[in-house]
Protein backbone atom coordinates (compact mmCIF):
# COMPACT_ATOMS: atom_id res chain seq x y z
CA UNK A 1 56.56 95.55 -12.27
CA UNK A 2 54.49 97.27 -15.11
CA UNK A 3 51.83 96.67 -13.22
CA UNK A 4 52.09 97.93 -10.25
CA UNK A 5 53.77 101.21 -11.62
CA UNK A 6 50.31 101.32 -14.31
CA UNK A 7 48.74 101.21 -10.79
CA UNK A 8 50.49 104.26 -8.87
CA UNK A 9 50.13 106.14 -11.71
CA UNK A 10 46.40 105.38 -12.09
CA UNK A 11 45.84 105.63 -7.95
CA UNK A 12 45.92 109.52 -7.46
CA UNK A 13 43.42 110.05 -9.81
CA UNK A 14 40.53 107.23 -8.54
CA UNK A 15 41.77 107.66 -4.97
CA UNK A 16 38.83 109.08 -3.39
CA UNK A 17 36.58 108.54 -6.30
CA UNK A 18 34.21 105.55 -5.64
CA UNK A 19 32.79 105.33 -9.12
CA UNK A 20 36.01 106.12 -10.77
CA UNK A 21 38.30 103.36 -9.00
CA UNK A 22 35.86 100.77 -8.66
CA UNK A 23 38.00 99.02 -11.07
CA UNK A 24 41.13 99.05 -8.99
CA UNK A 25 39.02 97.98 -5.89
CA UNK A 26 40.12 100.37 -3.59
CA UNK A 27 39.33 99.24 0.05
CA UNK A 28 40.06 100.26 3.94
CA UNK A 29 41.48 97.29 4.96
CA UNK A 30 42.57 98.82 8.46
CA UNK A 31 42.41 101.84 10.12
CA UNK A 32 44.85 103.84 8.02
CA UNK A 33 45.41 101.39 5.55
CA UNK A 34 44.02 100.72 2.25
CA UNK A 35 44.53 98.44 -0.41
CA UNK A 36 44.15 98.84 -4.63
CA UNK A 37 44.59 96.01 -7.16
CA UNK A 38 47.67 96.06 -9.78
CA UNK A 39 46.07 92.68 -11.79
CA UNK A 40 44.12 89.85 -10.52
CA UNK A 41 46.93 88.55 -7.98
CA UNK A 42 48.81 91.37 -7.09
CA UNK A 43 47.84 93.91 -4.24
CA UNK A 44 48.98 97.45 -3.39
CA UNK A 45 48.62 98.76 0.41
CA UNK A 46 48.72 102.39 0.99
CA UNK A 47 49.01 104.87 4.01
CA UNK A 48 47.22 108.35 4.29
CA UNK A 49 49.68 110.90 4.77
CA UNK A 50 48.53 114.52 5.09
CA UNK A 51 46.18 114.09 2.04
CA UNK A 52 48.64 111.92 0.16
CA UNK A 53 48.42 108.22 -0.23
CA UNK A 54 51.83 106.45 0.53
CA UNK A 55 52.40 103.30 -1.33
CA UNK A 56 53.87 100.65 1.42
CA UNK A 57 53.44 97.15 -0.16
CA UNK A 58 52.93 94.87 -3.14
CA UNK A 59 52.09 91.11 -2.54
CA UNK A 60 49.26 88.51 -3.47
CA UNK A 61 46.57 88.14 -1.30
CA UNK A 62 48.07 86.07 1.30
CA UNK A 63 51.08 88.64 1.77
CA UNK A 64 49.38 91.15 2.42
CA UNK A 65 46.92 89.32 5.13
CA UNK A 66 50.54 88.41 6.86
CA UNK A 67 51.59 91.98 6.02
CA UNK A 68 48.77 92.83 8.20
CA UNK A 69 48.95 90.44 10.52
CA UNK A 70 52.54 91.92 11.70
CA UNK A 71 51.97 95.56 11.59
């Protein structure tokens, strides 16, 4: 759990950033989704809203390929 908050609280401010959140490996996994690490095994997804990011999910690799899988 300290993780992922450490995460959301980082994301706003590399979100958009390349060189800054290269460490958090921010990716488009999907049209209108992207993903950030919180460690090496856990994964955040996130919407675009209006210029926000929404945070939607937190699983390991394998969640969130089902997580996308049933969208």
């Amino acid at each position: 759990v300290d993780l992922i908050q450490a995460a959301l609280d980082r994301f706003p401010d590399v979100y958009g950033n390349p060189h800054a959140h290269a460490g958090m490996g921010i990716r488009r996994l999907a049209e209108g989704v992207f993903e950030c690490r919180a460690s090496r095994t856990i994964r955040l997804i996130f919407l675009p809203a209006k210029g926000r990011a929404l945070f939607d999910f937190a699983g390991s690799h394998d969640e969130v390929r089902d997580y996308l899988r049933n969208r």
